[in-house]
N, C-alpha and C. Protein backbone atom coordinates (compact mmCIF):
# COMPACT_ATOMS: atom_id res chain seq x y z
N UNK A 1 15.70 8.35 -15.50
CA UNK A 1 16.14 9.55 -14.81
C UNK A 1 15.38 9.67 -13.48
N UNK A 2 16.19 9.57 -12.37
CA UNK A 2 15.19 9.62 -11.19
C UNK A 2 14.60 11.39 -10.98
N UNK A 3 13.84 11.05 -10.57
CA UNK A 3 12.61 12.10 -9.76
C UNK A 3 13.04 12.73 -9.00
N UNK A 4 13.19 14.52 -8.73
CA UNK A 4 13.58 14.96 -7.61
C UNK A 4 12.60 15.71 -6.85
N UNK A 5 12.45 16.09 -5.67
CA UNK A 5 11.68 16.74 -4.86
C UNK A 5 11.87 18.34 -5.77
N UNK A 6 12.72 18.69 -6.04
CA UNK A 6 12.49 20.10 -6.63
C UNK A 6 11.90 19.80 -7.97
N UNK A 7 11.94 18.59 -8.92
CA UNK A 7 11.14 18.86 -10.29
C UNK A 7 9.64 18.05 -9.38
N UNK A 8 9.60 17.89 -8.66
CA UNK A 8 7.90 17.45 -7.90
C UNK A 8 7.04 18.92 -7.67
N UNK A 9 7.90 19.54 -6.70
CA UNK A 9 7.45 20.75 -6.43
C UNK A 9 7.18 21.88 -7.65
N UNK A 10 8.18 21.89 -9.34
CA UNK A 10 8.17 22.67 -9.77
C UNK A 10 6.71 22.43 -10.97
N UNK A 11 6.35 20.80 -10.81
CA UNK A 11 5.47 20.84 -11.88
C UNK A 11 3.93 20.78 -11.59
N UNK A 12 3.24 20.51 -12.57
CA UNK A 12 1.44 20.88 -12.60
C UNK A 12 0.99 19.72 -11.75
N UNK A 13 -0.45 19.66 -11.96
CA UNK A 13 -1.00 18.57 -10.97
C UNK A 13 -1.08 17.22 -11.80
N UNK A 14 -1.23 17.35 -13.35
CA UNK A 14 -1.16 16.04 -14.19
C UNK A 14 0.40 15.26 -13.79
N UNK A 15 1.25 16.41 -14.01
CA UNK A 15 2.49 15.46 -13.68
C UNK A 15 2.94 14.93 -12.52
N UNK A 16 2.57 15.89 -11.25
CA UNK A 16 2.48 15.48 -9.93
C UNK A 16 1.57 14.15 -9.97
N UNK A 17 0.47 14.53 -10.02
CA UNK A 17 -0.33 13.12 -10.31
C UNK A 17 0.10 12.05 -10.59
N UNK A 18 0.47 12.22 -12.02
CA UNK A 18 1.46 11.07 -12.61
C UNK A 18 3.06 10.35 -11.94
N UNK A 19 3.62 11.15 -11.93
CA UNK A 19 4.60 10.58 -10.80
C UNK A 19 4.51 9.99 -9.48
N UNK A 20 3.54 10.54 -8.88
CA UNK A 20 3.05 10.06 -7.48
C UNK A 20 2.24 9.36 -7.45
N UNK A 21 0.97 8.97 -8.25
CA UNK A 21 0.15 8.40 -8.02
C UNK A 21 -0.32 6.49 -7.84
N UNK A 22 1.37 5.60 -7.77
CA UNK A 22 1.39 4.44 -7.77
C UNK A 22 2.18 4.34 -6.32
N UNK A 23 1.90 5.47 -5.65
CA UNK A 23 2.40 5.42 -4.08
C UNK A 23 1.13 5.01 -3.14
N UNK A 24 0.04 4.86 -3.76
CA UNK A 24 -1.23 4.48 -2.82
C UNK A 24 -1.84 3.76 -3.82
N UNK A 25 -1.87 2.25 -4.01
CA UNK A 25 -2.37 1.54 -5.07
C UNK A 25 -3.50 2.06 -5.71
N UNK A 26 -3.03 1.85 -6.83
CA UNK A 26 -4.48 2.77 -8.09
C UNK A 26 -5.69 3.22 -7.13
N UNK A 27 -4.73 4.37 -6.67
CA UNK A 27 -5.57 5.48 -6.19
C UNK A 27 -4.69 6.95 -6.64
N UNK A 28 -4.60 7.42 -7.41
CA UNK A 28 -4.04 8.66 -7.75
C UNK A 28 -4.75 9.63 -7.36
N UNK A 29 -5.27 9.42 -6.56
CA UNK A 29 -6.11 10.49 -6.14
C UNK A 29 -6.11 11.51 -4.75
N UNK A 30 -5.05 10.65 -4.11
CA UNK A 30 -3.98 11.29 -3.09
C UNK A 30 -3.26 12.25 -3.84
N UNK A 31 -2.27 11.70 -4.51
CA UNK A 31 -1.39 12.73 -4.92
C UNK A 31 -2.46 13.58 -5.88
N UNK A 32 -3.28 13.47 -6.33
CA UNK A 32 -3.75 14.75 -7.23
C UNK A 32 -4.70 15.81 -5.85
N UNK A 33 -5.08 15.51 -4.96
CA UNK A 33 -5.76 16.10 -3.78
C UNK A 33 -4.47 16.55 -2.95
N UNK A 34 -3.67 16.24 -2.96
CA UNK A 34 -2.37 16.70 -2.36
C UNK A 34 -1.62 17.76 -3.05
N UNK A 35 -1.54 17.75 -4.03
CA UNK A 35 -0.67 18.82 -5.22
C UNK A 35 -0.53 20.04 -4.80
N UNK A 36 -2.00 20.87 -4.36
CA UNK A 36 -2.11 21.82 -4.01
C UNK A 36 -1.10 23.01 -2.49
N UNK A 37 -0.78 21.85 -1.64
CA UNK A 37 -0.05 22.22 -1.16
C UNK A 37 1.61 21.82 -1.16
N UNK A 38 1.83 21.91 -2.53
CA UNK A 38 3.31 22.46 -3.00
C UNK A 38 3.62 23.43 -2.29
N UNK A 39 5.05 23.64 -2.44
CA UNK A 39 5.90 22.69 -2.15
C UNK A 39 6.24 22.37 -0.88
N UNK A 40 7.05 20.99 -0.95
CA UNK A 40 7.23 20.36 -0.14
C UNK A 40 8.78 20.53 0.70
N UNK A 41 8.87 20.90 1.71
CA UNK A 41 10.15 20.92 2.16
C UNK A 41 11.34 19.79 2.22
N UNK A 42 10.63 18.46 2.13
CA UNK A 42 11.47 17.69 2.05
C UNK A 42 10.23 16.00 1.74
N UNK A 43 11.12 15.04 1.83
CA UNK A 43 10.45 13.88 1.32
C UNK A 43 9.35 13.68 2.58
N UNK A 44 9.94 13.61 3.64
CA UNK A 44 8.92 13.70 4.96
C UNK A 44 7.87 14.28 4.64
N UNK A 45 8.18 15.57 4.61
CA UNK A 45 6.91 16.73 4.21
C UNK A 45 5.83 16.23 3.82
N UNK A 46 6.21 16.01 1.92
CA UNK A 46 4.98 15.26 1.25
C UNK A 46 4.75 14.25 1.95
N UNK A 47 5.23 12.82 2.19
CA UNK A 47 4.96 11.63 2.35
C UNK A 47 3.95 12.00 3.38
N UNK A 48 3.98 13.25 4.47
CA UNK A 48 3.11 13.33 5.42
C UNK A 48 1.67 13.79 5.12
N UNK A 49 2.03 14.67 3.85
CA UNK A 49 0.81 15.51 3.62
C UNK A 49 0.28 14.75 2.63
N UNK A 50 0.77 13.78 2.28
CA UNK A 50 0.11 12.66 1.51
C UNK A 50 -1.00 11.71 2.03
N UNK A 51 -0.20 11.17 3.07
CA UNK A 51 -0.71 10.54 4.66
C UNK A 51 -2.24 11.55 4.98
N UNK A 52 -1.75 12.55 4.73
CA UNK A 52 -2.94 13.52 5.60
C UNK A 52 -4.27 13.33 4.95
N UNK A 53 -4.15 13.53 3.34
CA UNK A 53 -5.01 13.66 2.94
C UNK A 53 -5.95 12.32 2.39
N UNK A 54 -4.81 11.06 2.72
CA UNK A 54 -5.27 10.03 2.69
C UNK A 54 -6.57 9.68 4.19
N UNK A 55 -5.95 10.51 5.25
CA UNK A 55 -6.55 10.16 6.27
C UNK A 55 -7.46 11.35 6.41
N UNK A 56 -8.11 11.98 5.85
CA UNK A 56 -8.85 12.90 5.51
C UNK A 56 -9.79 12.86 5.26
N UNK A 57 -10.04 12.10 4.02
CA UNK A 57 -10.78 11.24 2.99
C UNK A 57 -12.15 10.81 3.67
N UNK A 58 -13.15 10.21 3.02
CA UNK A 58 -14.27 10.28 3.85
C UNK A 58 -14.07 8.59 3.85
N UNK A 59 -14.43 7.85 4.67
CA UNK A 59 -13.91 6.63 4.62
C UNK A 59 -14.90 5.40 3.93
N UNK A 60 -15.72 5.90 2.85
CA UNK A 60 -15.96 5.18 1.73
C UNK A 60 -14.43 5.01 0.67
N UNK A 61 -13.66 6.47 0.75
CA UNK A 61 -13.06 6.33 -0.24
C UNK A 61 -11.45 5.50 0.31
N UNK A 62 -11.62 5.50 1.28
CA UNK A 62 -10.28 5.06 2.77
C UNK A 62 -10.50 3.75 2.09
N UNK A 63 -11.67 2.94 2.28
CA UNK A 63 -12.37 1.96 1.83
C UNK A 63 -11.95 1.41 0.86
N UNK A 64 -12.16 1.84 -0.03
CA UNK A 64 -11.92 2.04 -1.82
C UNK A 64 -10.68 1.84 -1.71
N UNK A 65 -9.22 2.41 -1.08
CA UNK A 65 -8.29 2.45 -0.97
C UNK A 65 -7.64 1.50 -0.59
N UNK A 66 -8.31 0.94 0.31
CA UNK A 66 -7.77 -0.43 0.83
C UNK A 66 -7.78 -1.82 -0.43
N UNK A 67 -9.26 -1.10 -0.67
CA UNK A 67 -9.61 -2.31 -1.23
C UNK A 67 -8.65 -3.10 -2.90
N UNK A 68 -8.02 -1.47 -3.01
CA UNK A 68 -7.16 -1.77 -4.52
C UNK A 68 -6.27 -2.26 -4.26
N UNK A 69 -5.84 -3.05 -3.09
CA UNK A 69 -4.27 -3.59 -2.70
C UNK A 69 -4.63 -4.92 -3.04
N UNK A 70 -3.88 -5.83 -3.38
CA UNK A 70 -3.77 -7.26 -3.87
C UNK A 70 -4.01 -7.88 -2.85
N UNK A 71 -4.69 -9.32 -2.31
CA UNK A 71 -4.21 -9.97 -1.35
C UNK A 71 -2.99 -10.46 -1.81
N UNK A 72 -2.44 -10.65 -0.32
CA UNK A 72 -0.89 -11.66 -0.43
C UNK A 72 -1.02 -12.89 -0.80
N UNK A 73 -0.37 -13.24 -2.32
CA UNK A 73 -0.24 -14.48 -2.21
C UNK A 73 -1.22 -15.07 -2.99
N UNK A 74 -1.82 -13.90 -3.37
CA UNK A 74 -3.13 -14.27 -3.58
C UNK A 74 -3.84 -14.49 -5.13
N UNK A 75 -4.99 -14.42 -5.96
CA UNK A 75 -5.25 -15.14 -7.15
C UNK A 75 -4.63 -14.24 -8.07
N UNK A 76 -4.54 -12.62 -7.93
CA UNK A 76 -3.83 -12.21 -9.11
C UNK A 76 -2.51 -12.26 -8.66
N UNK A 77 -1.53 -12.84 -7.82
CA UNK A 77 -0.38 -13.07 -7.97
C UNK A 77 -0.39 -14.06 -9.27
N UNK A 78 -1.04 -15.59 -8.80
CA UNK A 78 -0.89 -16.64 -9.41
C UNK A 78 -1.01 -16.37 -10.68
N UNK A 79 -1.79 -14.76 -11.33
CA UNK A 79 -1.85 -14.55 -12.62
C UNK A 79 -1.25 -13.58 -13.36
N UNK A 80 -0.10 -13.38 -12.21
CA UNK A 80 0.42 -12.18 -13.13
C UNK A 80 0.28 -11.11 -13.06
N UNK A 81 -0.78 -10.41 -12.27
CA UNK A 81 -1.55 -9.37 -12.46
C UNK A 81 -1.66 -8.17 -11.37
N UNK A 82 -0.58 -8.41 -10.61
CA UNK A 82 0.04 -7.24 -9.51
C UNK A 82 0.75 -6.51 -10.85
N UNK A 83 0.52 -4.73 -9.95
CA UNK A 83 1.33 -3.79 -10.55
C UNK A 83 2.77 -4.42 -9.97
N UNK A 84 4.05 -3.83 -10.94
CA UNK A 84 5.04 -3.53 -10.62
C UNK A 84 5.57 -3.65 -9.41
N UNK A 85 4.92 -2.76 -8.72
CA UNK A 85 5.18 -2.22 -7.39
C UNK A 85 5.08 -3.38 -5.78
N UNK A 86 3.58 -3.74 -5.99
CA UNK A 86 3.25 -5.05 -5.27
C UNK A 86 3.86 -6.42 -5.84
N UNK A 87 4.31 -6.68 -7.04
CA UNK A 87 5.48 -8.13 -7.52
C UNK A 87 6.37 -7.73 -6.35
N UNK A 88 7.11 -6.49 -6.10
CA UNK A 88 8.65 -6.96 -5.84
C UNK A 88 8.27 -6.85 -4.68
N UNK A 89 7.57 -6.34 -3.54
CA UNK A 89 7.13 -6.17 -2.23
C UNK A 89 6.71 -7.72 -2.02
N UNK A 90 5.69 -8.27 -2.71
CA UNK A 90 5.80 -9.52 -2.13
C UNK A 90 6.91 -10.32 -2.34
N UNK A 91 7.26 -10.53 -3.47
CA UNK A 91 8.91 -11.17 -3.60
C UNK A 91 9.67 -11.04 -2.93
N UNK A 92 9.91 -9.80 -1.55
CA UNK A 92 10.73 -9.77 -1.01
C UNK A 92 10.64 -10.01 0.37
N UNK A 93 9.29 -10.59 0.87
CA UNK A 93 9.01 -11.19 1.50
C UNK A 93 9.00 -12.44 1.73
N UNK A 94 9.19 -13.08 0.40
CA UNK A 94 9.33 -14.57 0.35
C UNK A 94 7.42 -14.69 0.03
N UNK A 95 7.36 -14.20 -0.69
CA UNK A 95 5.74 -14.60 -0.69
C UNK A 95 5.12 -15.10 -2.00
N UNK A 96 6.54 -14.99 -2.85
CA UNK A 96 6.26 -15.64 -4.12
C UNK A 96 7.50 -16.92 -4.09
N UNK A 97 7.87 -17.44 -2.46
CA UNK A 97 8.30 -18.99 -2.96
C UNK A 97 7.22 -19.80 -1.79
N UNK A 98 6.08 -20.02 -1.92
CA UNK A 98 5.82 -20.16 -0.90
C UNK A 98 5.22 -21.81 -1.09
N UNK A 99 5.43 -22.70 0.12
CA UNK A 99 5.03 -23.99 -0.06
C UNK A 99 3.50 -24.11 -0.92
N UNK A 100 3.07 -25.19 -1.30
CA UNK A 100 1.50 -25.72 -1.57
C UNK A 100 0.85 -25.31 -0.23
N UNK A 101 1.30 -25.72 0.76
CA UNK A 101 0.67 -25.89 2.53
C UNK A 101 0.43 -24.16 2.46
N UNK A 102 1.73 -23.64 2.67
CA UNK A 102 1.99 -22.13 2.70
C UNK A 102 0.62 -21.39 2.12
N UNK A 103 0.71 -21.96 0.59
CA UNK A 103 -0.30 -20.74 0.14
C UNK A 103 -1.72 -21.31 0.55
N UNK A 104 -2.03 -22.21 0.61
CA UNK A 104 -3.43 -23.08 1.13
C UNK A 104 -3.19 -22.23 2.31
N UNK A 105 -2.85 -21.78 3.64
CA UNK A 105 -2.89 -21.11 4.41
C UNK A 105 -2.99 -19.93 4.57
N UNK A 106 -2.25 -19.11 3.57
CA UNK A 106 -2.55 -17.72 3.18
C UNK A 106 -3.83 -17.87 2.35
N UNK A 107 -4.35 -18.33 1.58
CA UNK A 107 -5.74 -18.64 0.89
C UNK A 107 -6.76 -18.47 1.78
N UNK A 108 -6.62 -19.33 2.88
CA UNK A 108 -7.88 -19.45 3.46
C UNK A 108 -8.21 -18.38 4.64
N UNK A 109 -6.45 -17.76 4.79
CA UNK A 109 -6.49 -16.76 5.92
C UNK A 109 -7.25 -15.44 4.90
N UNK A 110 -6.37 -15.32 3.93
CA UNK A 110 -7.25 -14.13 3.29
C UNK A 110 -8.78 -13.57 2.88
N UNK A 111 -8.70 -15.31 3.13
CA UNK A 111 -10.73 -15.26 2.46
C UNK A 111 -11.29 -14.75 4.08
N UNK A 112 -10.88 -15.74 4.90
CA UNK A 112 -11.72 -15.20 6.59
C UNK A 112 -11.58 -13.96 7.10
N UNK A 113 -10.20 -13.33 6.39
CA UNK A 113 -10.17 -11.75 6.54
C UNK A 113 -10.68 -10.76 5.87
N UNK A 114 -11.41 -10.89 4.89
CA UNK A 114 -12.18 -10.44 4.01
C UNK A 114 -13.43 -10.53 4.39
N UNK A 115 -13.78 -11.76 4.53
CA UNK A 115 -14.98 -12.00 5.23
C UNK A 115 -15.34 -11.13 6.28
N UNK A 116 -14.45 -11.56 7.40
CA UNK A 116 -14.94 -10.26 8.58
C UNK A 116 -14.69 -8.98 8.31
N UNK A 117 -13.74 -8.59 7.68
CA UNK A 117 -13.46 -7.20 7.11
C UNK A 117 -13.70 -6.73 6.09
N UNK A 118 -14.13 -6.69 4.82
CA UNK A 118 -14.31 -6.70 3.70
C UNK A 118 -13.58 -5.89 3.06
N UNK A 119 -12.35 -6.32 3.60
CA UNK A 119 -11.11 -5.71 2.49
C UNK A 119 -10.05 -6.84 2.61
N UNK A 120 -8.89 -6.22 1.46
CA UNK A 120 -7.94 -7.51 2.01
C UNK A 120 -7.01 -6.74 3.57
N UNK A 121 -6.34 -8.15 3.65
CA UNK A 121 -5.12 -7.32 4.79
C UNK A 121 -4.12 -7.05 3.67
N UNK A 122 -3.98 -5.69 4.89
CA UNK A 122 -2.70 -5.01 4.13
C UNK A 122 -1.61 -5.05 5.65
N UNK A 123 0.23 -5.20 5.00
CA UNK A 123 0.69 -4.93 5.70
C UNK A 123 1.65 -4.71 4.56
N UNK A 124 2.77 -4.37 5.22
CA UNK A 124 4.09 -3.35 4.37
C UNK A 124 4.82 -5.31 4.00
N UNK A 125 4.86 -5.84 2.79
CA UNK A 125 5.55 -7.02 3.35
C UNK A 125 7.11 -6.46 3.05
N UNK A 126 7.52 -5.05 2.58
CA UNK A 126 9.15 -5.12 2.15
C UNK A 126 9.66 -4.53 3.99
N UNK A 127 8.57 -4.88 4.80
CA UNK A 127 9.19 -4.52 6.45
C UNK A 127 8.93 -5.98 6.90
N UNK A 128 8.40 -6.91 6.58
CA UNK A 128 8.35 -8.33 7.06
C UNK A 128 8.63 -9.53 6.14
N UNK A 129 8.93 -10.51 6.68
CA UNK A 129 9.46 -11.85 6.38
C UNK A 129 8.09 -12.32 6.15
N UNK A 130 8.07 -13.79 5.54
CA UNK A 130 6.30 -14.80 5.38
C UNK A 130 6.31 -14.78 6.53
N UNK A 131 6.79 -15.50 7.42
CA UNK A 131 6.65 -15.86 8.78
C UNK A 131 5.58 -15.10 9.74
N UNK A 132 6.42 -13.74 9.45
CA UNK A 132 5.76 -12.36 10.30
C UNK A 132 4.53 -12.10 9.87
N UNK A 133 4.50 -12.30 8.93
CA UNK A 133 3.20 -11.77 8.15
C UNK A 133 2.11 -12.90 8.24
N UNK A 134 2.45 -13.97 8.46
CA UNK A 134 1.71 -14.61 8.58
C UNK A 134 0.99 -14.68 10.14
N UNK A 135 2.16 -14.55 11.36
CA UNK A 135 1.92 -14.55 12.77
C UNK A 135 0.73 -13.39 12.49
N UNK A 136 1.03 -11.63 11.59
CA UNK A 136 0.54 -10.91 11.89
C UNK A 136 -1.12 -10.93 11.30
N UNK A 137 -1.31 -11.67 10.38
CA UNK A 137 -2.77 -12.33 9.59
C UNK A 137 -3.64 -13.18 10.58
N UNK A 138 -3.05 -13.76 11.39
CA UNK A 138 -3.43 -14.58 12.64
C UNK A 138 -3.84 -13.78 13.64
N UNK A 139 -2.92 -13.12 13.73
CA UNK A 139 -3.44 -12.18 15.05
C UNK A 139 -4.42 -10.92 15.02
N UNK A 140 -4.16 -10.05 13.47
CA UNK A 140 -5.26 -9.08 13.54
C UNK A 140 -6.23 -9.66 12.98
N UNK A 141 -6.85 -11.01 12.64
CA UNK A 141 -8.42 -11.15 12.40
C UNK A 141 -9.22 -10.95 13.57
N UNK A 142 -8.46 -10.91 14.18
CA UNK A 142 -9.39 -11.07 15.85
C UNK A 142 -9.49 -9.50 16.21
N UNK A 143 -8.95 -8.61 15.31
CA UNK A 143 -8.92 -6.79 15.54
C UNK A 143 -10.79 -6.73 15.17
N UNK A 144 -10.87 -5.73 16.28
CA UNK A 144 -12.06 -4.97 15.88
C UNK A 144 -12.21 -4.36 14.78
N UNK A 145 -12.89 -4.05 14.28
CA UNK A 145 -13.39 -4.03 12.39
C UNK A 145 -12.53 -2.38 12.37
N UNK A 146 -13.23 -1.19 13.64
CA UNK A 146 -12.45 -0.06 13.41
C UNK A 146 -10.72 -0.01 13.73
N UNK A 147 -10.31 -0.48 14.38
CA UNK A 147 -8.75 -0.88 14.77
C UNK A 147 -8.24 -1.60 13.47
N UNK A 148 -8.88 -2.72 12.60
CA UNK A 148 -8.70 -3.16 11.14
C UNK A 148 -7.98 -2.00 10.48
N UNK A 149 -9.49 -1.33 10.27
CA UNK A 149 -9.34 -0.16 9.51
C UNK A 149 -8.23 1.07 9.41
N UNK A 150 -7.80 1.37 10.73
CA UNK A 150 -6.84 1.92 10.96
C UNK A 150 -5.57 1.33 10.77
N UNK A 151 -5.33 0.14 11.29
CA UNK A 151 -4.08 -0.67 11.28
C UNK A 151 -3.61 -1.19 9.48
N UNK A 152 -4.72 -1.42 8.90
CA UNK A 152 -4.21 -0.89 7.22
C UNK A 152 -4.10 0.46 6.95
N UNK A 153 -4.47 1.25 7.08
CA UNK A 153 -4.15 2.53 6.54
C UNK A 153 -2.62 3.05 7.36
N UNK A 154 -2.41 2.44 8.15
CA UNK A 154 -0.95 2.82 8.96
C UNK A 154 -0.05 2.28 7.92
N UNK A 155 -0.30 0.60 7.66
CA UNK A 155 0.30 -0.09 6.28
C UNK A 155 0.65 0.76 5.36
N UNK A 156 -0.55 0.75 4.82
CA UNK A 156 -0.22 2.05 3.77
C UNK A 156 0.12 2.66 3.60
N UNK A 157 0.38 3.72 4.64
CA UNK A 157 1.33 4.31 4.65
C UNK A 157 3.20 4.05 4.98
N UNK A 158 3.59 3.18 5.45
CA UNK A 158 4.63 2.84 5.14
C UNK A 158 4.97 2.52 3.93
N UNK A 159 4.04 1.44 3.13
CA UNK A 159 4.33 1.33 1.59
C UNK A 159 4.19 2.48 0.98
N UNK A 160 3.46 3.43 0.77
CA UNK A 160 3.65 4.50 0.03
C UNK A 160 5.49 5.47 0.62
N UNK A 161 5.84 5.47 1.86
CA UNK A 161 7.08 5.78 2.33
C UNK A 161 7.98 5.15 1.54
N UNK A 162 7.96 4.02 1.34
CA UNK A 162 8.82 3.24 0.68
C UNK A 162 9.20 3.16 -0.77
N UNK A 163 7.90 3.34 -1.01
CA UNK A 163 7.64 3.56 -2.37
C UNK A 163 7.76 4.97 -3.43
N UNK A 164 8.00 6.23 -2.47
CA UNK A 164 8.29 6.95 -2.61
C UNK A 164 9.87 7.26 -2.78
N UNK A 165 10.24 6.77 -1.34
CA UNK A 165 11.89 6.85 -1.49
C UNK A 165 12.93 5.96 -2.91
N UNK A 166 11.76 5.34 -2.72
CA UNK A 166 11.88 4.49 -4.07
C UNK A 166 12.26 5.73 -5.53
N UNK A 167 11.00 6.54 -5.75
CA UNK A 167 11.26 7.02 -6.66
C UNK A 167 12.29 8.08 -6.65
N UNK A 168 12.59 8.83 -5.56
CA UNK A 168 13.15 9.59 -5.56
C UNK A 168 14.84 9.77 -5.30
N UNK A 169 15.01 8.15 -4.83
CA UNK A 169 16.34 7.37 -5.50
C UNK A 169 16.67 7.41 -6.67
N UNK A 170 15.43 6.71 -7.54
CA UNK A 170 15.62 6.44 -9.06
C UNK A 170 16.20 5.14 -9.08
């Protein structure tokens, strides 16, 4: 049964919680810090005041946030072990057919981006192709650590957009 913006708005913060809270990788803690300002006029609304309070946050926990996203491509793909949500986002990127060469390249890009950044990269992959994503792994290692920081949490927020409209399709 899909999810509507009026049973979002009409229920408590466990269920708000619960419904919303796989819109910012195992961090439910947006949508439960968000709840409070019910209701929402429309999907924009929340998705913004979601955004808000994500960007709010003191940025240990911004941090934290980043840090629960999978790399692309990466060792818990090979095991299975993406939520739901991140399988079909990379799948639809082409990021689960990817050459031997391919992932040896995403491997070693992810580790040097970690390295200088100590998170993974995040980008929206159900808005990019491998290709793109790969040009775009190339090009922001060379981002200043605070421009990093920002330029995933922009990510993030598109996937949670997406991921939202998602639910509220059904």
């Amino acid at each position: 049964m899909p999810t509507s913006l009026a049973s979002l708005n009409a229920c408590g913060r466990p269920t708000f919680t619960a419904e919303l809270g796989h819109l910012f990788e195992h961090s439910p803690w947006v949508a439960a810090e968000t709840w409070p300002q019910h209701p929402f006029r429309d999907p924009a609304h929340l998705h913004a005041a979601l955004c808000a309070t994500m960007c709010a946050a003191p940025r240990d926990r911004q941090l934290a946030l980043i840090r629960a996203h999978p790399d692309l491509a990466g060792r818990m793909v090979q095991q299975g072990k993406l939520t739901a949500e991140s399988t079909r986002e990379q799948a639809s990127a082409g990021l689960d057919r990817l050459t031997a060469a391919e992932l040896a390249e995403f491997t070693r890009l992810n580790e040097a981006y970690q390295v200088r950044f100590g998170f993974p990269f995040i980008i929206c992959a159900r808005l990019n192709a491998k290709d793109a994503i790969f040009a775009a792994m190339q090009e922001r290692i060379g981002h200043a650590p605070g421009d990093e920081l920002a330029a995933a949490l922009a990510e993030i927020e598109k996937i949670a957009w997406l991921r939202l409209q998602d639910l509220l399709k059904g």
